[in-house]
Protein backbone atom coordinates (compact mmCIF):
# COMPACT_ATOMS: atom_id res chain seq x y z
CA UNK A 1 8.12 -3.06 -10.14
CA UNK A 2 7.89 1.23 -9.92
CA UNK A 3 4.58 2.66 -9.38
CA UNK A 4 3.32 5.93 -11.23
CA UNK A 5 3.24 8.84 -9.29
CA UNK A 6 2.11 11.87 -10.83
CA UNK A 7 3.37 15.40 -10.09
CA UNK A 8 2.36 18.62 -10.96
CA UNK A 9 4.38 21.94 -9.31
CA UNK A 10 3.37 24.44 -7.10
CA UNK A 11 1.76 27.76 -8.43
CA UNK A 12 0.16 28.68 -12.06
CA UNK A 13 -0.55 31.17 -15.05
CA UNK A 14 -3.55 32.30 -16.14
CA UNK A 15 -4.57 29.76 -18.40
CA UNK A 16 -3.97 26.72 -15.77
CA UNK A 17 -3.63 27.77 -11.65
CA UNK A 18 -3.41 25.21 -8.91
CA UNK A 19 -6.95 24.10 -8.83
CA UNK A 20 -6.56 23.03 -12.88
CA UNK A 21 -3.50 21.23 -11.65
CA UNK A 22 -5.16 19.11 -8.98
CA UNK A 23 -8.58 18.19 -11.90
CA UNK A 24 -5.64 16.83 -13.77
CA UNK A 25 -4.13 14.84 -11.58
CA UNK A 26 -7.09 13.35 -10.72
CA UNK A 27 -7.43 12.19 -14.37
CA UNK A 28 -3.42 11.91 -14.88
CA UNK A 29 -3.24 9.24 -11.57
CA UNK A 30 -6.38 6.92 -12.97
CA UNK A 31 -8.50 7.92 -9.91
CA UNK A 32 -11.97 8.15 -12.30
CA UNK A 33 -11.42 4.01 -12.39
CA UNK A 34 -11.28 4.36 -8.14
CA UNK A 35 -15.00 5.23 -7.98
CA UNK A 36 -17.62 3.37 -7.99
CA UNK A 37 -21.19 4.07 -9.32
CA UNK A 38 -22.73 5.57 -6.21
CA UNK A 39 -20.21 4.94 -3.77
CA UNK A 40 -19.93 7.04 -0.78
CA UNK A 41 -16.45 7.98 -0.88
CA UNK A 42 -14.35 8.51 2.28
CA UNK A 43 -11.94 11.99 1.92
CA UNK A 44 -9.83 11.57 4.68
CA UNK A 45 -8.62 14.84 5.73
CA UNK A 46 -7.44 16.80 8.75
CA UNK A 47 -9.42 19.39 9.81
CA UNK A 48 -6.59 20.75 11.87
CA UNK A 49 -5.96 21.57 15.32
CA UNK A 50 -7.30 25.24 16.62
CA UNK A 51 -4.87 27.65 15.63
CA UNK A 52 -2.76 25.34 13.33
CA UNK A 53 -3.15 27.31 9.74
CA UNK A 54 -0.59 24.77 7.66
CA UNK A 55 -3.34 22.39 6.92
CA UNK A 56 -4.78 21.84 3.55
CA UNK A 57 -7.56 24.22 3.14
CA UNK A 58 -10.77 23.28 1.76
CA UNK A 59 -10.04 25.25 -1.58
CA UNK A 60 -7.63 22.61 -2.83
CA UNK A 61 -9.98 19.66 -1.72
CA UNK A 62 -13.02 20.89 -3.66
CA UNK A 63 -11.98 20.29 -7.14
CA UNK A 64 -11.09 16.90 -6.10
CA UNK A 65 -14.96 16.40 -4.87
CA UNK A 66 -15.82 17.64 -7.71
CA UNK A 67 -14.28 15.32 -9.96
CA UNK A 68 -15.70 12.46 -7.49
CA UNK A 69 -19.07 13.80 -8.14
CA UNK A 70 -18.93 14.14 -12.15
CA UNK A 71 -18.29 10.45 -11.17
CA UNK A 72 -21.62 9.80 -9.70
CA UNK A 73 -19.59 9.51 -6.10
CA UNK A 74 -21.16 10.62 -2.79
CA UNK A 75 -18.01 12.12 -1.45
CA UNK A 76 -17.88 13.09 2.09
CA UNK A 77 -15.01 14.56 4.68
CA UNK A 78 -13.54 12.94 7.52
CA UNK A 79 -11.30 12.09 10.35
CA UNK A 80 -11.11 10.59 13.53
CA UNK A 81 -10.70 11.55 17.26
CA UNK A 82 -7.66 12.35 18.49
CA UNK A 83 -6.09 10.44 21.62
CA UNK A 84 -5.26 13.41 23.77
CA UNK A 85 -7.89 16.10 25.16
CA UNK A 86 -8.60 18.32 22.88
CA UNK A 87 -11.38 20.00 20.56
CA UNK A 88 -11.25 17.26 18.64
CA UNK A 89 -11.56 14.68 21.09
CA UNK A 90 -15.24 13.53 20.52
CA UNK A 91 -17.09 13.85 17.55
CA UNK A 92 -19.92 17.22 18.32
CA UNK A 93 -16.70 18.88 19.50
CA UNK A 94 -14.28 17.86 15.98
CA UNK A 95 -17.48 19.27 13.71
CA UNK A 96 -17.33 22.54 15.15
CA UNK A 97 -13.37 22.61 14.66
CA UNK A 98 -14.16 21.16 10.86
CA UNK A 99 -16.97 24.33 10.52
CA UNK A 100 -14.61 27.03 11.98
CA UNK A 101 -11.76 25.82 9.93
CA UNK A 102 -14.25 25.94 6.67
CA UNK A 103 -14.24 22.22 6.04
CA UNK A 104 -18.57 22.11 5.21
CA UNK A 105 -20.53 21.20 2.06
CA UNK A 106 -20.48 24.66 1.03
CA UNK A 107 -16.92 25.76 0.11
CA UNK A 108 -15.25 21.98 -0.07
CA UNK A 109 -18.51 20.62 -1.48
CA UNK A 110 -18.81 17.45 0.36
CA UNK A 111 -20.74 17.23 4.25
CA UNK A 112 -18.45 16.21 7.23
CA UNK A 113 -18.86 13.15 9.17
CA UNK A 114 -16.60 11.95 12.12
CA UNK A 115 -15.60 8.58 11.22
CA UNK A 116 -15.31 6.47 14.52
CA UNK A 117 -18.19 8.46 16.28
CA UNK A 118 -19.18 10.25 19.26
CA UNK A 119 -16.79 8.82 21.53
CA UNK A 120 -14.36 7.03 19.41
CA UNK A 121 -15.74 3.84 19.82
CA UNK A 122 -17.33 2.87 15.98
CA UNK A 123 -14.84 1.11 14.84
CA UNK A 124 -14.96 -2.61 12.86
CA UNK A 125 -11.82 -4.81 14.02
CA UNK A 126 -10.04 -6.40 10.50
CA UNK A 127 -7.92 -9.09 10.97
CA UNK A 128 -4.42 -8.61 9.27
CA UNK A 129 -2.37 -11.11 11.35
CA UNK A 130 0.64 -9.55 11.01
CA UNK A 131 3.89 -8.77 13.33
CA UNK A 132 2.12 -6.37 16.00
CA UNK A 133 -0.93 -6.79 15.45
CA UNK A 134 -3.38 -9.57 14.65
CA UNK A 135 -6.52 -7.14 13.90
CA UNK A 136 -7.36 -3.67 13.21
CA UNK A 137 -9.91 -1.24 14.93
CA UNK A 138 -11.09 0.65 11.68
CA UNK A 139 -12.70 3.59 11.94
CA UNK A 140 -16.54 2.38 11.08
CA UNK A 141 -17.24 4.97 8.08
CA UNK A 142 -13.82 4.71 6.59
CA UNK A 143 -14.23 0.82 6.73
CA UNK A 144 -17.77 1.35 5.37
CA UNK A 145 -17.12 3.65 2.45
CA UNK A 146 -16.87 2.10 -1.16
CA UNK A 147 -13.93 3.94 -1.52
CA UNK A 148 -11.44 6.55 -0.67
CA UNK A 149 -9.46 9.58 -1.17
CA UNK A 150 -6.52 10.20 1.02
CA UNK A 151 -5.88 13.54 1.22
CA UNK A 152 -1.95 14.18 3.10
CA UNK A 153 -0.51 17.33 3.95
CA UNK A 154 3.13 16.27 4.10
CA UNK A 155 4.91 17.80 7.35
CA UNK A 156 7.68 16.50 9.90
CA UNK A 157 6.55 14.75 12.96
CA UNK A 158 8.01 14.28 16.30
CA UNK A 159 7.57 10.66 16.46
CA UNK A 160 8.04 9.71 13.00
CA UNK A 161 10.34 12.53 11.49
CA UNK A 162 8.12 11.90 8.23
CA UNK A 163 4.11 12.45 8.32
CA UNK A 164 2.47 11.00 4.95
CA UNK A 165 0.28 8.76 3.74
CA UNK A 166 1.10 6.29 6.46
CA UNK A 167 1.19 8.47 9.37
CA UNK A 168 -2.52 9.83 7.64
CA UNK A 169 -4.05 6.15 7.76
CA UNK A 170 -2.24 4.78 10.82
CA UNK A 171 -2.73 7.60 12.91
CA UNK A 172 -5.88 9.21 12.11
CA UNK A 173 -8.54 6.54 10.10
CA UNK A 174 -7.96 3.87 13.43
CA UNK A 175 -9.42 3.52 16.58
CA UNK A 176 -8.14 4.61 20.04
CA UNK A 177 -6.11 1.04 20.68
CA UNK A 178 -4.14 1.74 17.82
CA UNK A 179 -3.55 4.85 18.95
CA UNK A 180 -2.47 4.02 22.12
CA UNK A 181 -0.16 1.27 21.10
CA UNK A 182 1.68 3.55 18.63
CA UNK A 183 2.26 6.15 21.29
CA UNK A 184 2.50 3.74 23.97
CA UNK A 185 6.59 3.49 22.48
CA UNK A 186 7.76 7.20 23.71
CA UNK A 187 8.76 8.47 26.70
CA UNK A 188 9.26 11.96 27.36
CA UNK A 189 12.98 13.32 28.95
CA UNK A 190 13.93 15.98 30.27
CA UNK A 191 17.11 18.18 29.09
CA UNK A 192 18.14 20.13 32.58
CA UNK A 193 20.45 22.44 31.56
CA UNK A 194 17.95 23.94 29.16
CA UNK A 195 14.72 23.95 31.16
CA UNK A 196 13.53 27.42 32.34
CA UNK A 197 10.92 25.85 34.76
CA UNK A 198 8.21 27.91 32.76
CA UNK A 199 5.61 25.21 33.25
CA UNK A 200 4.17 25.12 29.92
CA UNK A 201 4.59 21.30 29.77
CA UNK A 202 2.92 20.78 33.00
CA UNK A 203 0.00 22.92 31.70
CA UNK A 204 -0.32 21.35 28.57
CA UNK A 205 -0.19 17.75 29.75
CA UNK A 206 -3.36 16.19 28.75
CA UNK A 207 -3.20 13.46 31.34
CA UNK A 208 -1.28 14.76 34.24
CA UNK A 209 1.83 12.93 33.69
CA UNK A 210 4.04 16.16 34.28
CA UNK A 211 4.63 17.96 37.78
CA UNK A 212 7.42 20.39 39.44
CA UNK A 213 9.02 18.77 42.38
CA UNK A 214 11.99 20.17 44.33
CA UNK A 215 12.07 22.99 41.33
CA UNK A 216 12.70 20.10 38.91
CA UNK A 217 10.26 19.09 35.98
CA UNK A 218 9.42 15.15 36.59
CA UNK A 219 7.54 13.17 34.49
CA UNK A 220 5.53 10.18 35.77
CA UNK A 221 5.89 7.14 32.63
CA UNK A 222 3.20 5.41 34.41
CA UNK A 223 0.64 8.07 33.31
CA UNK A 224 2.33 9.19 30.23
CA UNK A 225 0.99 7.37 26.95
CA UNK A 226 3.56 9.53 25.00
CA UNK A 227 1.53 11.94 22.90
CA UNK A 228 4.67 13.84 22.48
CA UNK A 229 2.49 17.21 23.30
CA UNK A 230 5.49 18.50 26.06
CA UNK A 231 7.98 17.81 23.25
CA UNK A 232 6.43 20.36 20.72
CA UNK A 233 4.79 22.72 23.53
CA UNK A 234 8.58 23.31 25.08
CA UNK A 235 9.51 26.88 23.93
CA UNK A 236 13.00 25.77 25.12
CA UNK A 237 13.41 22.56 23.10
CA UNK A 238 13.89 20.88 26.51
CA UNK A 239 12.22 17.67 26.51
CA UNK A 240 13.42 15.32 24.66
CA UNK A 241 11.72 11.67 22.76
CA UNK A 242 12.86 9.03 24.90
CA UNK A 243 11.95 5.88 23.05
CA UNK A 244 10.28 3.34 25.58
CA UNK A 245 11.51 0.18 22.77
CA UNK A 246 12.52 0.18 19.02
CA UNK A 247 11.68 3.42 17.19
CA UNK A 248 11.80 1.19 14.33
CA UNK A 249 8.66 -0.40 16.07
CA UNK A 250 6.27 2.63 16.33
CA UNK A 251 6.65 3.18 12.24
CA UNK A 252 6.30 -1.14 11.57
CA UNK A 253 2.73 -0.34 13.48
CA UNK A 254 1.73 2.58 11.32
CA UNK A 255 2.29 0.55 8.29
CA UNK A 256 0.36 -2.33 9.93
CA UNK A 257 -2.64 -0.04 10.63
CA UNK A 258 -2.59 1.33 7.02
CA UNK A 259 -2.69 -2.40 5.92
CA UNK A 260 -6.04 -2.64 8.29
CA UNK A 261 -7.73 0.15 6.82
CA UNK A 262 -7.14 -0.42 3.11
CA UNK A 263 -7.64 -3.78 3.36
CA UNK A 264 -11.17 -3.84 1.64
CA UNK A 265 -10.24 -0.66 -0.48
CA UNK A 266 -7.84 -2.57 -2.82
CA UNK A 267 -8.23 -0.53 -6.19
CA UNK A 268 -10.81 1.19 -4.37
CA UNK A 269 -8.55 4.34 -3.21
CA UNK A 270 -6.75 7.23 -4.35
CA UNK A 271 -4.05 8.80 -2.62
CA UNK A 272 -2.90 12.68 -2.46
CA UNK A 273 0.24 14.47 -0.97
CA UNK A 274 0.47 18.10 -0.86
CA UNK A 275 3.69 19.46 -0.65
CA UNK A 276 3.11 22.87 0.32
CA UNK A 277 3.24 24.88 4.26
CA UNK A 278 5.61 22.04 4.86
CA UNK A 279 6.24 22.47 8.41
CA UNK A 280 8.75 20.71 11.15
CA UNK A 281 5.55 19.78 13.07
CA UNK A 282 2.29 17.91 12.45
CA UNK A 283 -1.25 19.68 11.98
CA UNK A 284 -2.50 18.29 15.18
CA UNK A 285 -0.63 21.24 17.09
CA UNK A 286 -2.08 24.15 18.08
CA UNK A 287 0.11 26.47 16.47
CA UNK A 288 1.67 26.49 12.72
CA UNK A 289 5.66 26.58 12.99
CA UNK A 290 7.46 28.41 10.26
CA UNK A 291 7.55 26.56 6.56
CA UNK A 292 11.13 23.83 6.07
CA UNK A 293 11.13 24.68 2.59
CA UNK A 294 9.30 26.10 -0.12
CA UNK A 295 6.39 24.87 -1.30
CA UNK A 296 6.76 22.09 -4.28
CA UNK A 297 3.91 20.95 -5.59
CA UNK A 298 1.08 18.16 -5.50
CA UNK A 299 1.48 14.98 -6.29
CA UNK A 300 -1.43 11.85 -6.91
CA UNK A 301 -0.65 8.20 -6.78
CA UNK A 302 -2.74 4.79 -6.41
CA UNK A 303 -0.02 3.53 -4.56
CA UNK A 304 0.32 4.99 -0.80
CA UNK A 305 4.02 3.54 -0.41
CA UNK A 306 6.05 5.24 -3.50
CA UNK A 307 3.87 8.10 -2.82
CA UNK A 308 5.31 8.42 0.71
CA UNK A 309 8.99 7.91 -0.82
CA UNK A 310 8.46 10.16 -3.93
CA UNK A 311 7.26 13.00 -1.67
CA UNK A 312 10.43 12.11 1.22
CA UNK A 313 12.56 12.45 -1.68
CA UNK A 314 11.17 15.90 -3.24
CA UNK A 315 11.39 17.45 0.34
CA UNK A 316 14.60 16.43 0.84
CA UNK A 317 15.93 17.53 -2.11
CA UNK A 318 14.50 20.58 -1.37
CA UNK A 319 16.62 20.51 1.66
CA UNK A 320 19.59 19.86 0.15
CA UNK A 321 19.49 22.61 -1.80
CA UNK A 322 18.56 24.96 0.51
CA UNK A 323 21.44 23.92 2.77
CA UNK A 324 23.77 24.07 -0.34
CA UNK A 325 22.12 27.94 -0.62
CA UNK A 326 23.26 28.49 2.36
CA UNK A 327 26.56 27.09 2.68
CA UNK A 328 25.79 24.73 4.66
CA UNK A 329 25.72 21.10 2.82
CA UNK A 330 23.53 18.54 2.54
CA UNK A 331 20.87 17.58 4.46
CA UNK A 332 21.12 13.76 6.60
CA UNK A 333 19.17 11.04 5.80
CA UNK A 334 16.23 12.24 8.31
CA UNK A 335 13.74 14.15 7.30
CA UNK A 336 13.12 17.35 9.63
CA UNK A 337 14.67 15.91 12.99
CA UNK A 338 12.58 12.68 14.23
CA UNK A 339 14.67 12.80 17.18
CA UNK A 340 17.58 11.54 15.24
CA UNK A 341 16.00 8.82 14.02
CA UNK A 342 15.44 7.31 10.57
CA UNK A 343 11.89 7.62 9.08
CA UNK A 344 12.76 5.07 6.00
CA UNK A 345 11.53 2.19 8.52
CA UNK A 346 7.94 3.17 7.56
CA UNK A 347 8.47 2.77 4.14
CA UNK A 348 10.35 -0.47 4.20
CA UNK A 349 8.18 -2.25 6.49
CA UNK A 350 5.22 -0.97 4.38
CA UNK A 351 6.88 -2.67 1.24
CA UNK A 352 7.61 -5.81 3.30
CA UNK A 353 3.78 -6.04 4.13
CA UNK A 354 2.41 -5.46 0.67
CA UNK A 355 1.60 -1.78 0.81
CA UNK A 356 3.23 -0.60 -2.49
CA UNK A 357 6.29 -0.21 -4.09
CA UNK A 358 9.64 2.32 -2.56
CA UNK A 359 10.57 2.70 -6.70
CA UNK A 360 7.98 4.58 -8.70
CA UNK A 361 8.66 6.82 -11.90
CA UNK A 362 7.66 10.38 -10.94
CA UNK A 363 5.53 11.82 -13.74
CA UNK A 364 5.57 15.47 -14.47
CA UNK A 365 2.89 17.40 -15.16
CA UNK A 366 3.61 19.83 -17.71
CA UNK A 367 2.37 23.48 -16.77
């Protein structure tokens, strides 16, 4: 059975701009039956890393907290902690990135609150049962909200070639185990013949895995807990994923997480992807590499899984017709590199486990 997932292009006129676009998609995807009389509602965002300028600003969130709030919702902003050290490793640290980056109550209309706390550590474990895992550390005010709005900026990744919906949830609204366990499936390796010995991995490392020994850049797996940070910092593209198991695997536990944290949000969420600044590399990186495509558009669903597929799809079409521009083809089956691997095993595993639908009719917006 397809899913509706609602899409409304990129740019405006003067009778309907971007910020119109997004009030009717709220309406258009069904979201006003998400919220609850007085819930507090959990926007799960990313606040972005210092110096990363891809992310979705806080002008395209605030009409979406303001239809929450016509709704008699208590919206607020959030994410979690990330694994690696960082400014937004604990949770005084992540505000002030959230305030410089202009995430506050005045401009996206909603207060910010760190989900899983000062350290990381506020999480509520939901049993799932499932494959990897048999529970779920959920990030306490995610888990505690009456109900949610995902909010996705849709880039590449280097571990997943595809960051959506499920990379949003499975990554960043869990707790430091899951974390761990994700990463805890990639090795770094090292490509000789193009390393320059500048060091920048080494500097970069957050946990000291990296050293230079006999003029040769060695990494110690025993430290490691494959963050992938070398991988993107390399100005050389010299290091290399070196999967440490099934890449297959790290994707079935993303899905498994997302399962954890919407498990007491059934009909209780809403779920966003924009399509625009769609960059090769994640928003957790401390820089903003150059745009993949064009931007497309915004699209609103109530089911995570064909939104995830419908926005694969619109980027890679995108592709393909830029390569065809170019002279160059088609684009593969992966979606901006993933190390050569396949980011469909997301999506498949999420169907398997009762996320949501891969088909879904893709409903237009008309301008």
């Amino acid at each position: 059975m397809s899913s509706k997932v609602c899409f409304a292009t990129v740019g405006g006129n003067v009778k309907q701009g971007p910020l119109d676009k997004i009030r009717a998609l709220f309406e258009a995807a069904g979201f006003s039956e998400v919220i609850g009389e007085r819930d507090l509602v959990a926007f799960k965002v990313h606040f972005g890393e210092p110096g990363n300028t891809s992310r979705v600003q806080p002008h395209y969130i605030r009409p979406i907290v303001d239809e929450v709030e016509k709704l008699n919702g208590r919206p607020f902003l959030t994410d979690t902690g990330c694994l690696y050290f960082s400014k937004r490793y604990n949770a005084r640290d992540h505000l002030i990135v959230a305030e410089e980056h202009g995430f506050n109550r005045a401009t996206a209309g909603a207060p910010v609150l760190i989900a899983d706390g000062l350290r990381g550590s506020d999480v509520i474990h939901v049993q799932v049962g499932l494959k990897h895992f048999d529970s779920i550390d959920v990030a306490g005010a995610i888990h505690d909200a009456g109900s949610m709005m995902v909010i996705t900026h849709i880039t590449g990744h280097v571990l997943t070639g595809f960051a959506g919906t499920i990379k949003n949830l499975g990554m960043g609204a869990a707790g430091r185990r899951m974390k761990m366990a994700v990463h805890s499936q990639v090795r770094p390796s090292l490509k000789e013949d193009k390393c320059t010995r500048c060091e920048a991995c080494l500097e970069n490392c957050p946990t000291g895995a990296i050293s230079l020994e006999d003029n040769l850049i060695v990494f110690d797996n025993d430290v490691c807990y494959g963050c992938g940070e070398c991988v993107a910092i390399c100005p050389e593209h010299a290091i290399k994923v070196m999967w440490h198991g099934d890449p297959r695997e790290a994707q079935e536990k993303l899905a498994e997480i997302t399962k954890g944290v919407l498990a007491n949000k059934q009909g209780r969420a809403g779920f966003w992807s924009f399509l625009t600044n769609i960059t090769p590399t994640c928003d957790c990186w401390n820089f903003s590499a150059a745009p993949a495509v064009a931007d497309i558009g915004f699209l609103a669903s109530l089911d995570p899984v064909a939104l995830d597929q419908a926005s694969g799809d619109l980027v890679i079409r995108s592709l393909e017709k830029q390569a065809l521009a170019e002279g160059a083809g088609g684009s593969s089956d992966t979606f901006l590199g993933a190390q050569g691997e396949s980011w469909n095993r997301q999506l498949a595993y999420a169907e398997e486990i009762g996320l949501g639908s891969r088909e879904y009719e893709l409903i237009t917006l008309e301008d």
